[in-house]
C-alpha atoms as a PDB file:
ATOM      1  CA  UNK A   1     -22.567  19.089   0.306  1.00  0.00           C
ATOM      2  CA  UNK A   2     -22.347  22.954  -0.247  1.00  0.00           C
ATOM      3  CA  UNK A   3     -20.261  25.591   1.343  1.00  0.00           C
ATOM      4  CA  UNK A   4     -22.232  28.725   1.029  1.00  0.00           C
ATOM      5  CA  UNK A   5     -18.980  30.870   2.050  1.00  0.00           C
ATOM      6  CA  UNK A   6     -18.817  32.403  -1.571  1.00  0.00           C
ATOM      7  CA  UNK A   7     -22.493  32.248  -1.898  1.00  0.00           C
ATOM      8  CA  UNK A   8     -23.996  35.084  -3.859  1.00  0.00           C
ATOM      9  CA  UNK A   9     -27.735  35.888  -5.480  1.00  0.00           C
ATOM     10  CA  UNK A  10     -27.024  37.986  -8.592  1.00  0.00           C
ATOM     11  CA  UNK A  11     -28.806  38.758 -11.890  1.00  0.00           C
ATOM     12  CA  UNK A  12     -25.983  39.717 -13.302  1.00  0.00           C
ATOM     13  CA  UNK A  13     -22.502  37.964 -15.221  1.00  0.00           C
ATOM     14  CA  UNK A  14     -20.110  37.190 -12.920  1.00  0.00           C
ATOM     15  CA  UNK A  15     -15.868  37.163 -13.686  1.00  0.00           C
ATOM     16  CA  UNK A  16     -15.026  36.189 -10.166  1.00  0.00           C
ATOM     17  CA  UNK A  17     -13.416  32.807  -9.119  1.00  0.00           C
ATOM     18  CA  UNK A  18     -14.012  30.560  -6.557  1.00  0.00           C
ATOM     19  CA  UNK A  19     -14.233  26.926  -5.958  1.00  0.00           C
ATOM     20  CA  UNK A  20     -12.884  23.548  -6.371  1.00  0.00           C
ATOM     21  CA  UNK A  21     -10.647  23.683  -9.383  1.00  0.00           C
ATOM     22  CA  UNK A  22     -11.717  20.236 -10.438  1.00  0.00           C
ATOM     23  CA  UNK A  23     -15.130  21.445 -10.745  1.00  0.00           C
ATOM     24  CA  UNK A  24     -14.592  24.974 -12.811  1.00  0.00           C
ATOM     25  CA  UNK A  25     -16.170  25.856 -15.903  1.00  0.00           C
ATOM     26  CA  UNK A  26     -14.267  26.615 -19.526  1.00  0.00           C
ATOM     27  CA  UNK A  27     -15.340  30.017 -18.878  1.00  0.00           C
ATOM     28  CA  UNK A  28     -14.543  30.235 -15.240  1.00  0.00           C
ATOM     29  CA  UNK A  29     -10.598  29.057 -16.168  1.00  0.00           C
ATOM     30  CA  UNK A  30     -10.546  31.988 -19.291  1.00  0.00           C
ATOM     31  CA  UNK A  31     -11.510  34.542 -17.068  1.00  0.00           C
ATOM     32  CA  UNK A  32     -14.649  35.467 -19.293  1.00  0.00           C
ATOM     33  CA  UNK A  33     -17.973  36.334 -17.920  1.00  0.00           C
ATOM     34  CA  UNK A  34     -20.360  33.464 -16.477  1.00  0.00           C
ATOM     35  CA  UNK A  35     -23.642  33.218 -15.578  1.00  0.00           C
ATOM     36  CA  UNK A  36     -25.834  30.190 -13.913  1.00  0.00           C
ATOM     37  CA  UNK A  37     -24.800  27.691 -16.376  1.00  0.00           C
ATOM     38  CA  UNK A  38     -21.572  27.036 -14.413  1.00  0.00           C
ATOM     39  CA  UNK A  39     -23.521  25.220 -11.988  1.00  0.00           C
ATOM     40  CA  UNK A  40     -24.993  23.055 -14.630  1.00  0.00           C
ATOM     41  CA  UNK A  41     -21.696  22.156 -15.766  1.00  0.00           C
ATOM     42  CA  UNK A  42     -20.695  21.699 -11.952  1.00  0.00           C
ATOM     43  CA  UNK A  43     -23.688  19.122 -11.486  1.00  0.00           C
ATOM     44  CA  UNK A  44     -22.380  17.133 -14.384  1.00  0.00           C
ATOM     45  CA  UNK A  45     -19.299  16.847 -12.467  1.00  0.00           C
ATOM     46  CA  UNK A  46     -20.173  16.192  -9.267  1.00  0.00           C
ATOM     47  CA  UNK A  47     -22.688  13.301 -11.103  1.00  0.00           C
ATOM     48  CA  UNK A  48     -20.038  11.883 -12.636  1.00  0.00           C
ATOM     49  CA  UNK A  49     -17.761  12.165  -9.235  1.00  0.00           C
ATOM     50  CA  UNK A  50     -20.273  10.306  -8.051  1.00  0.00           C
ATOM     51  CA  UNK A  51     -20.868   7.329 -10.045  1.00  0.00           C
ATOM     52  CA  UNK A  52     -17.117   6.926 -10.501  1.00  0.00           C
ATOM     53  CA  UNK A  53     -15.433   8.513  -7.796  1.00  0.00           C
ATOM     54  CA  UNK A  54     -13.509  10.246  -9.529  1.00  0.00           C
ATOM     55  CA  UNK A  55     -14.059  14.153 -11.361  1.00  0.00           C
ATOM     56  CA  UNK A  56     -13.893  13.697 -15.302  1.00  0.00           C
ATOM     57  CA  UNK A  57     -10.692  15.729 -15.672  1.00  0.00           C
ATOM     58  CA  UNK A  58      -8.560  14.907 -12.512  1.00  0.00           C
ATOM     59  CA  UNK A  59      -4.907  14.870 -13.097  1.00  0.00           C
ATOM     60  CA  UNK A  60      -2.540  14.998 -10.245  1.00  0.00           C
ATOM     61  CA  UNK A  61      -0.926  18.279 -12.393  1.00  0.00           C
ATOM     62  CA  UNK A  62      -3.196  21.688 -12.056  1.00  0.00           C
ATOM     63  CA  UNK A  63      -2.034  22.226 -15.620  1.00  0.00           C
ATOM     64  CA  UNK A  64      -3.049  18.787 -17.103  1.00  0.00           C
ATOM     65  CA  UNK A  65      -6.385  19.533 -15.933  1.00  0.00           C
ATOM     66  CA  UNK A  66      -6.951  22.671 -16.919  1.00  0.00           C
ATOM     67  CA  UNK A  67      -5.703  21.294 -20.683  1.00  0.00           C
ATOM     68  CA  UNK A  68      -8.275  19.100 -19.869  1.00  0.00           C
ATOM     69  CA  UNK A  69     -11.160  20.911 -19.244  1.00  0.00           C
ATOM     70  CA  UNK A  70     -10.477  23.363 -21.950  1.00  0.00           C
ATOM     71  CA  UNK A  71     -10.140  20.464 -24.467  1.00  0.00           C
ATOM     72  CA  UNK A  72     -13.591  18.958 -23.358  1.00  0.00           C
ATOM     73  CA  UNK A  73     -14.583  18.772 -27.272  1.00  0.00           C
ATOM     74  CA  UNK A  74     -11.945  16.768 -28.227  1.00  0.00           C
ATOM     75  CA  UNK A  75     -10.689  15.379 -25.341  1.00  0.00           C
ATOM     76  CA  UNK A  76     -13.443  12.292 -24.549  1.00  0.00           C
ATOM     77  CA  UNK A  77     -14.439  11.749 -20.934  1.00  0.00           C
ATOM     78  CA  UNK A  78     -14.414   7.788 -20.250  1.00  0.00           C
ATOM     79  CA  UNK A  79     -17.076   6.395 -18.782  1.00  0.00           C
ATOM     80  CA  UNK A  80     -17.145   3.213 -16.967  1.00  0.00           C
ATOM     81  CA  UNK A  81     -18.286   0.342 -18.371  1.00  0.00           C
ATOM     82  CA  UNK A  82     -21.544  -0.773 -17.014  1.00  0.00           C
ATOM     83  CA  UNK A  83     -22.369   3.062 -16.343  1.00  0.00           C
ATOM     84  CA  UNK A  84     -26.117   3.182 -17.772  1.00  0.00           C
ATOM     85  CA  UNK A  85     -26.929   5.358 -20.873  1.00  0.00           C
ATOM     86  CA  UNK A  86     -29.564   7.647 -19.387  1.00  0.00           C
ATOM     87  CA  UNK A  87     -26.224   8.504 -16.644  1.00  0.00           C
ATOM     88  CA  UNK A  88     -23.894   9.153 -19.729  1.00  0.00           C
ATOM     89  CA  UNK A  89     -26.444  11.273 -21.668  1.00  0.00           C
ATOM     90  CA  UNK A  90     -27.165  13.173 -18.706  1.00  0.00           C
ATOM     91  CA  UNK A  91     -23.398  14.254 -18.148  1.00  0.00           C
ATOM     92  CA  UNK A  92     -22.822  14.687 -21.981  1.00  0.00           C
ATOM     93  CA  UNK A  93     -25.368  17.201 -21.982  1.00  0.00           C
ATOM     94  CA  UNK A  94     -24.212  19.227 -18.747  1.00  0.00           C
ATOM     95  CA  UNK A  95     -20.787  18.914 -19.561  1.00  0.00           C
ATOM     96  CA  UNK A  96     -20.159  21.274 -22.730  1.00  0.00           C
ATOM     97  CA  UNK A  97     -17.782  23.718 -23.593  1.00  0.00           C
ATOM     98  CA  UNK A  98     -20.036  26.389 -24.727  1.00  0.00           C
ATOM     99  CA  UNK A  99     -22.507  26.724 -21.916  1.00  0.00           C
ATOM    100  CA  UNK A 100     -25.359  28.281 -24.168  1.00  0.00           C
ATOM    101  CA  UNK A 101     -25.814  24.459 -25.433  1.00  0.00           C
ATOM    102  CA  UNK A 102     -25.413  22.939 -21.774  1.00  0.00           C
ATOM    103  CA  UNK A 103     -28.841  21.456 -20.878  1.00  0.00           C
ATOM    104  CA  UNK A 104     -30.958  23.776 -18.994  1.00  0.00           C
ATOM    105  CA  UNK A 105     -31.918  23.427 -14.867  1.00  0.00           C
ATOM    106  CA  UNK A 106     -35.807  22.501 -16.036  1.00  0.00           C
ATOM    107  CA  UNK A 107     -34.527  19.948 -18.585  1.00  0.00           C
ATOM    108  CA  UNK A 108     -32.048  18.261 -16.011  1.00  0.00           C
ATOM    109  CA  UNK A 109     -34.461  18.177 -13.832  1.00  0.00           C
ATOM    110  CA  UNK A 110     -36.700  16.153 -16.288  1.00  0.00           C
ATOM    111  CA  UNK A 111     -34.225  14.093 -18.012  1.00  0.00           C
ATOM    112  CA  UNK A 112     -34.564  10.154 -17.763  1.00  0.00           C
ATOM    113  CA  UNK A 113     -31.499   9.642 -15.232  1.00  0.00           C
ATOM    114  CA  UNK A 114     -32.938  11.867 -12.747  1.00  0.00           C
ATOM    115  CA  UNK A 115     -36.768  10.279 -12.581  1.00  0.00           C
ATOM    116  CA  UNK A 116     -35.062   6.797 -12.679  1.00  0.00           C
ATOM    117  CA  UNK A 117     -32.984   7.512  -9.654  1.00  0.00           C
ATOM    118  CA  UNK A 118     -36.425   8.969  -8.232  1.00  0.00           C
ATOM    119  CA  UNK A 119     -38.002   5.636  -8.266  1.00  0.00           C
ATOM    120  CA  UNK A 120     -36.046   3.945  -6.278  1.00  0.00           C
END
């Protein structure tokens, strides 16, 4: 599921773009600096991809989704109904605009959605 082609281990902020355009940050599409957090926001995507089929912000027009993602505060994402709570909290709290109140890696990585989907 990865293509490690633009891989890169750094310590550092990053202003480089690469990527599925779908999938880019608020950060990554104002060309300011970015750390690890755009990955977070990525895995809120790709959840929600996956449980819908769909990325959050698709438009057929590059523009409209780019509007899109930059309006992710007051542009609600729709959710399906049916689409469990736990799911809807966990991409609420990945996918935010300022990434310094996205949910951290450990925190994903213990939220509810995640150790439900582990006991099955």
């Amino acid at each position: 599921m990865c293509d490690f082609g633009w891989a890169t281990l750094c310590n550092e902020r990053r202003k480089t773009y690469c990527g599925t355009f779908d999938y880019a940050a608020p950060e990554i599409i104002e060309g300011k600096e970015y750390d690890m957090s755009v990955d977070l926001w990525c895995l809120g995507v790709l959840t929600y991809e996956l449980l819908t089929g769909k990325a959050p912000f698709y438009h057929l027009s590059r523009k409209e989704t780019v509007k899109k993602i930059l309006n992710v505060e007051t542009q609600s994402i729709t959710y399906p109904e049916g689409m469990s709570a736990q799911a809807v909290d966990f991409i609420e709290k990945l996918i935010r605009k300022d990434p310094n109140e996205r949910m951290k890696a450990g925190e994903a990585l213990k939220h509810p959605f995640l150790a439900s989907a582990q006991e099955l």
